[in-house]
N, C-alpha and C. Protein backbone atom coordinates (compact mmCIF):
# COMPACT_ATOMS: atom_id res chain seq x y z
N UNK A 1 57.44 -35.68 -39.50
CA UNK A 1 56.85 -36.25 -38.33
C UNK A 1 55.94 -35.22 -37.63
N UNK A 2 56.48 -34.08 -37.42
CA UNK A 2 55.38 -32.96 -36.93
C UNK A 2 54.22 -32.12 -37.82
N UNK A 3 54.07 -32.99 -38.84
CA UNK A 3 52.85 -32.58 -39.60
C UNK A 3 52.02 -33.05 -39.87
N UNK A 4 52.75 -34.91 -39.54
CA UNK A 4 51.93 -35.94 -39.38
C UNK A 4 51.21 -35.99 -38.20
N UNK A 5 52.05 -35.41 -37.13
CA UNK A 5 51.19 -35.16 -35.52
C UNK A 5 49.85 -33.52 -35.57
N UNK A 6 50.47 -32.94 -36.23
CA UNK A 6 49.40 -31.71 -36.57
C UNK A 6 48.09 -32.53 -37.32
N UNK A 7 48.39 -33.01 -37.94
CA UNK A 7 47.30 -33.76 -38.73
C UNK A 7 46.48 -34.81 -38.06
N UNK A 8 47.21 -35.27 -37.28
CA UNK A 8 46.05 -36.21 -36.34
C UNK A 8 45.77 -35.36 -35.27
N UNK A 9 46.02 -34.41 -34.69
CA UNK A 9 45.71 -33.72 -33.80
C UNK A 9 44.42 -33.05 -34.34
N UNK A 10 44.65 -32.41 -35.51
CA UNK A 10 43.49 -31.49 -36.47
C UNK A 10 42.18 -32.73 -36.66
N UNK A 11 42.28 -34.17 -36.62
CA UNK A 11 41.31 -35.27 -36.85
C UNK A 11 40.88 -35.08 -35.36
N UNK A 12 41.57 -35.14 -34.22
CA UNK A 12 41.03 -35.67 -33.25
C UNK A 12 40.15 -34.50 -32.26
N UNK A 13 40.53 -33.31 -32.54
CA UNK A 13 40.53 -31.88 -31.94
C UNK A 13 39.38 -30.66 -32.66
N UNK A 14 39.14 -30.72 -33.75
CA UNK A 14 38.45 -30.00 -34.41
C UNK A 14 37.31 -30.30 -34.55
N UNK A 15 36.21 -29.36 -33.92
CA UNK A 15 34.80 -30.30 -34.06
C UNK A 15 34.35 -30.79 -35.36
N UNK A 16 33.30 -31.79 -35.08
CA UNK A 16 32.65 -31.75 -36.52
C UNK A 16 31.48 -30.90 -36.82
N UNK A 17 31.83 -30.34 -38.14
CA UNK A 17 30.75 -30.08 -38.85
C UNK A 17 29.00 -30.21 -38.39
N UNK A 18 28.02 -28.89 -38.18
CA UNK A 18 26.60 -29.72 -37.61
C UNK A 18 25.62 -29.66 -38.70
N UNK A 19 24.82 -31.00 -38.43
CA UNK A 19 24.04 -32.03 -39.11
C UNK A 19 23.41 -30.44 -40.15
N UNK A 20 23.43 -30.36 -41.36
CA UNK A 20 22.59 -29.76 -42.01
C UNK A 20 20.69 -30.43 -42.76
N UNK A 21 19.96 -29.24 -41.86
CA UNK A 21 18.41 -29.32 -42.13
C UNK A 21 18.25 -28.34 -42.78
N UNK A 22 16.95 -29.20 -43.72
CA UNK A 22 16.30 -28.27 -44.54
C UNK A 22 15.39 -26.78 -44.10
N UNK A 23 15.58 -26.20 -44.81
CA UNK A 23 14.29 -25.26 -44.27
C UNK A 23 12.58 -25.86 -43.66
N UNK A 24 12.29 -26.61 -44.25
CA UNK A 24 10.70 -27.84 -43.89
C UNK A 24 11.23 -28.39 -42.67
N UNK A 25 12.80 -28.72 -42.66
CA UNK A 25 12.65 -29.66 -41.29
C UNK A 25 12.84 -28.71 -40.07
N UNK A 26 13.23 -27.37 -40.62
CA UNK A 26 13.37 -26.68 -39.64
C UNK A 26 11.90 -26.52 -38.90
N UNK A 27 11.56 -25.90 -39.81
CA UNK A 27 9.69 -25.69 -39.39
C UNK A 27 9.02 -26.72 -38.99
N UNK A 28 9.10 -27.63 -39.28
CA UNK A 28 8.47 -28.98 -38.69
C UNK A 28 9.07 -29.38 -37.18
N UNK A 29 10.30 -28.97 -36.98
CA UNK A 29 10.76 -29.05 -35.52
C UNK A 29 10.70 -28.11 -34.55
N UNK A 30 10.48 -26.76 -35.12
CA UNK A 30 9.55 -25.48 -34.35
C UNK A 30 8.17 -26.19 -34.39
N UNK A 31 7.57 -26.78 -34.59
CA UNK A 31 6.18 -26.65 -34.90
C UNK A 31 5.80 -27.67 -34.04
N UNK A 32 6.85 -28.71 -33.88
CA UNK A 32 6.69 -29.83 -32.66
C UNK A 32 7.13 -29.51 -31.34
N UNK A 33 7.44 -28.23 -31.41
CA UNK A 33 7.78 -27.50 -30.25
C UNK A 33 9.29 -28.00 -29.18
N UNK A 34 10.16 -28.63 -30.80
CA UNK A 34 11.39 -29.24 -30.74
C UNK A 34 12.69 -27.99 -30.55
N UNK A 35 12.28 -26.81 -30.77
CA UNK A 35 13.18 -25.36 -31.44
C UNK A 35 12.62 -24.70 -30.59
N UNK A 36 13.48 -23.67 -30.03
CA UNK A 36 12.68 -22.07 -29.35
C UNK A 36 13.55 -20.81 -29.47
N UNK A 37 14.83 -21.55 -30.18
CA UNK A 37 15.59 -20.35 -30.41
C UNK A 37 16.36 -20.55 -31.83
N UNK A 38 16.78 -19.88 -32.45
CA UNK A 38 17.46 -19.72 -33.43
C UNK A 38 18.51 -18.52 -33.92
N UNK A 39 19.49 -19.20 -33.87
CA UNK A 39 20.69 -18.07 -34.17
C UNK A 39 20.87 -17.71 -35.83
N UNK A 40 20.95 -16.91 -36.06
CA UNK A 40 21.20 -16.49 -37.51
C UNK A 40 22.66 -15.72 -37.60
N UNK A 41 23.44 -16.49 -38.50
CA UNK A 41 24.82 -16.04 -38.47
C UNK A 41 25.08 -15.19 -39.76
N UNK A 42 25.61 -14.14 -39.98
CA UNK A 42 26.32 -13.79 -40.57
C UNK A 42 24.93 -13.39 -41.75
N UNK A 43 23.58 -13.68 -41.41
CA UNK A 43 22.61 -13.79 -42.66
C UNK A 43 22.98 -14.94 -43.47
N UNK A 44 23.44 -15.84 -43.71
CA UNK A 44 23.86 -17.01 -44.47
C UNK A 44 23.78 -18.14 -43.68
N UNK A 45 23.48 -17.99 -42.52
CA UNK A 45 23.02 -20.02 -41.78
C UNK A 45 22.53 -19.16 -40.62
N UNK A 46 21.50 -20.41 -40.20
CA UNK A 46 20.64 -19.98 -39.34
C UNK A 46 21.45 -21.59 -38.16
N UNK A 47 21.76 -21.40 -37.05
CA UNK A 47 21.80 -22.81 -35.76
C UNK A 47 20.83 -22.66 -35.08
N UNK A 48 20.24 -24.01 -34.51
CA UNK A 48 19.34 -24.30 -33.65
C UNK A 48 20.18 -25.72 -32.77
N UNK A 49 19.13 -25.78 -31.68
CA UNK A 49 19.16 -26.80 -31.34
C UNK A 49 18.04 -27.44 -31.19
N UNK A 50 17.65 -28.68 -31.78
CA UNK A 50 16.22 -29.28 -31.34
C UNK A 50 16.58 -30.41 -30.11
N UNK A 51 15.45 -30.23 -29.45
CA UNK A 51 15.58 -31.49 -28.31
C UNK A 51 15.37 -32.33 -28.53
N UNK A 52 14.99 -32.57 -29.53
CA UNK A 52 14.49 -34.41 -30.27
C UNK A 52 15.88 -34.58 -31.36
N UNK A 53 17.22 -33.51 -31.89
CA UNK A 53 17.93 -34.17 -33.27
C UNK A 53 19.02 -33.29 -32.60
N UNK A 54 19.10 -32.64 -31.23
CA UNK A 54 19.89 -32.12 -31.27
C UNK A 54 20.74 -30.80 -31.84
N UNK A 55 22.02 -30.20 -32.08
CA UNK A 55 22.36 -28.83 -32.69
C UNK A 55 22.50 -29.27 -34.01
N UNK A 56 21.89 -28.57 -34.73
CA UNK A 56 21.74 -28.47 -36.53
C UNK A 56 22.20 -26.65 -36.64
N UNK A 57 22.20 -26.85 -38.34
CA UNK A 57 21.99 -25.74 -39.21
C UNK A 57 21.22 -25.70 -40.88
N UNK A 58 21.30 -24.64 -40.84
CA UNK A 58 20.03 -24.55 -42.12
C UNK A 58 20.89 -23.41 -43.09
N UNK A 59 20.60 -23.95 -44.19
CA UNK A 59 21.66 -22.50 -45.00
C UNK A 59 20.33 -21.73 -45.63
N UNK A 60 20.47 -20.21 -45.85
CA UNK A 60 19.71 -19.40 -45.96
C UNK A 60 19.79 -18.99 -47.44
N UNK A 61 18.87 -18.85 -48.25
CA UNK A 61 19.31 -17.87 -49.65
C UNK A 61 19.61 -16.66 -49.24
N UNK A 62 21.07 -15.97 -50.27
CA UNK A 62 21.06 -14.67 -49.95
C UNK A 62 19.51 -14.07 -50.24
N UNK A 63 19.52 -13.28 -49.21
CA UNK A 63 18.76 -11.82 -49.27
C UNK A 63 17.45 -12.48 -48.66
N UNK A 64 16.87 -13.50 -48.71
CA UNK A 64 15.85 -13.96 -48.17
C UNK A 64 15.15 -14.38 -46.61
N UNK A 65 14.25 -13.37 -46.36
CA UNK A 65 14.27 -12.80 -44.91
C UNK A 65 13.09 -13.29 -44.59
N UNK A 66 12.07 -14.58 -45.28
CA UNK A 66 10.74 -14.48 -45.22
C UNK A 66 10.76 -16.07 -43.90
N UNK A 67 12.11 -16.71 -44.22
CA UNK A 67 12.23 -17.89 -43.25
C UNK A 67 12.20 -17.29 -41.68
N UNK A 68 13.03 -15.99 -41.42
CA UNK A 68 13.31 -15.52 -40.35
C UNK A 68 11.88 -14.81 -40.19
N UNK A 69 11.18 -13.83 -40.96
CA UNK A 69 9.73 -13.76 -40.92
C UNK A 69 9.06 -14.77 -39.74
N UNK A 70 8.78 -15.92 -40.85
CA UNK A 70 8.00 -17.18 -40.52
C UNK A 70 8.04 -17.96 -38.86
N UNK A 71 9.70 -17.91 -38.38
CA UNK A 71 10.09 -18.14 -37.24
C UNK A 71 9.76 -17.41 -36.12
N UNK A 72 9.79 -16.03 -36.65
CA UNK A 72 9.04 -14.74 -35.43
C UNK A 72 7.99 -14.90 -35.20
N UNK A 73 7.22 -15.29 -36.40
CA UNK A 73 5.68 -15.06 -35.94
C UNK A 73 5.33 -16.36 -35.79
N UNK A 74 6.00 -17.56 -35.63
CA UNK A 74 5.91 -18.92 -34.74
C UNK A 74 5.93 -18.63 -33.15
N UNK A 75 6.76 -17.83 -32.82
CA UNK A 75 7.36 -17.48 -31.66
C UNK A 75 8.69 -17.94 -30.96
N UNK A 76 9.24 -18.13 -32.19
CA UNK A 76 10.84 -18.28 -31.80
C UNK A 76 11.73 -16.98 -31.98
N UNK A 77 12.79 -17.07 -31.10
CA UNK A 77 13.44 -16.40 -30.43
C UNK A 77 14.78 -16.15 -31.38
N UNK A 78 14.87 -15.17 -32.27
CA UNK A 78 15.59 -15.02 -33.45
C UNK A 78 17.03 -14.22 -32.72
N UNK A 79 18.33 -14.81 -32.91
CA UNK A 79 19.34 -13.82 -32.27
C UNK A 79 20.47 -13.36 -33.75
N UNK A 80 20.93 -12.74 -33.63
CA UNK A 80 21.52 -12.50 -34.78
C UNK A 80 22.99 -12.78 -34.04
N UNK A 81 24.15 -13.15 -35.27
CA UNK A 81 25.39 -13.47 -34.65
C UNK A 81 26.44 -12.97 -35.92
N UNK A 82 27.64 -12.31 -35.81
CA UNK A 82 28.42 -12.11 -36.80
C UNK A 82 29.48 -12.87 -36.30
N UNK A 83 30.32 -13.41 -37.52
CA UNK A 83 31.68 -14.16 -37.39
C UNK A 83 32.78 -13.32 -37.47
N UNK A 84 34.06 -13.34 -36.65
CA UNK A 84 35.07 -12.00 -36.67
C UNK A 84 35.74 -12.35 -38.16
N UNK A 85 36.36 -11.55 -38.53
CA UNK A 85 37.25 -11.27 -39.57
C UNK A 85 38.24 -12.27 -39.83
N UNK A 86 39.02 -12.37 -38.17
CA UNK A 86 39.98 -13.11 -38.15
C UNK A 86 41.68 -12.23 -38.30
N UNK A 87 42.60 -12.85 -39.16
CA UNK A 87 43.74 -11.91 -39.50
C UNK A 87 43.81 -11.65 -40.67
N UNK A 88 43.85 -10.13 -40.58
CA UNK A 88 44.37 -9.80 -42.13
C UNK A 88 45.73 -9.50 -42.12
């Protein structure tokens, strides 16, 4: 019974997942002047929020720095973010 209540608690309590965009739709929603900031996590996903679709994310190829490039010299506002460890 209390795992069945953990389990609907974990459905009702845990956000969902945000909308994944392409790299094009990213740029196309900077470019409509929908984006002005962009968080880059961990180097592996970039979050935004657009005012026309709302908070998204974009997944990054490793090592590839030419998207975050492209966004600077748009004039968006690049922040970098690391995720903790957690417990070891």
């Amino acid at each position: 019974m209390l795992s069945a209540a953990a389990g609907l608690a974990t459905v009702f309590f845990l956000p969902k997942p945000l909308p994944e965009l392409s790299r094009q739709e990213l740029v196309a929603e900077v470019r409509a002047g929908n984006v002005r900031e962009v968080i880059i996590v961990d180097r592996e996903m970039a979050r935004a929020v657009s005012t026309r679709r709302g908070p998204f994310r974009v997944v990054l190829p490793p090592g590839d720095r030419s998207l975050i490039d492209e966004l600077s010299k748009m004039g968006v506002a690049v922040k970098y973010e690391t995720t903790p460890l957690g417990l070891i």
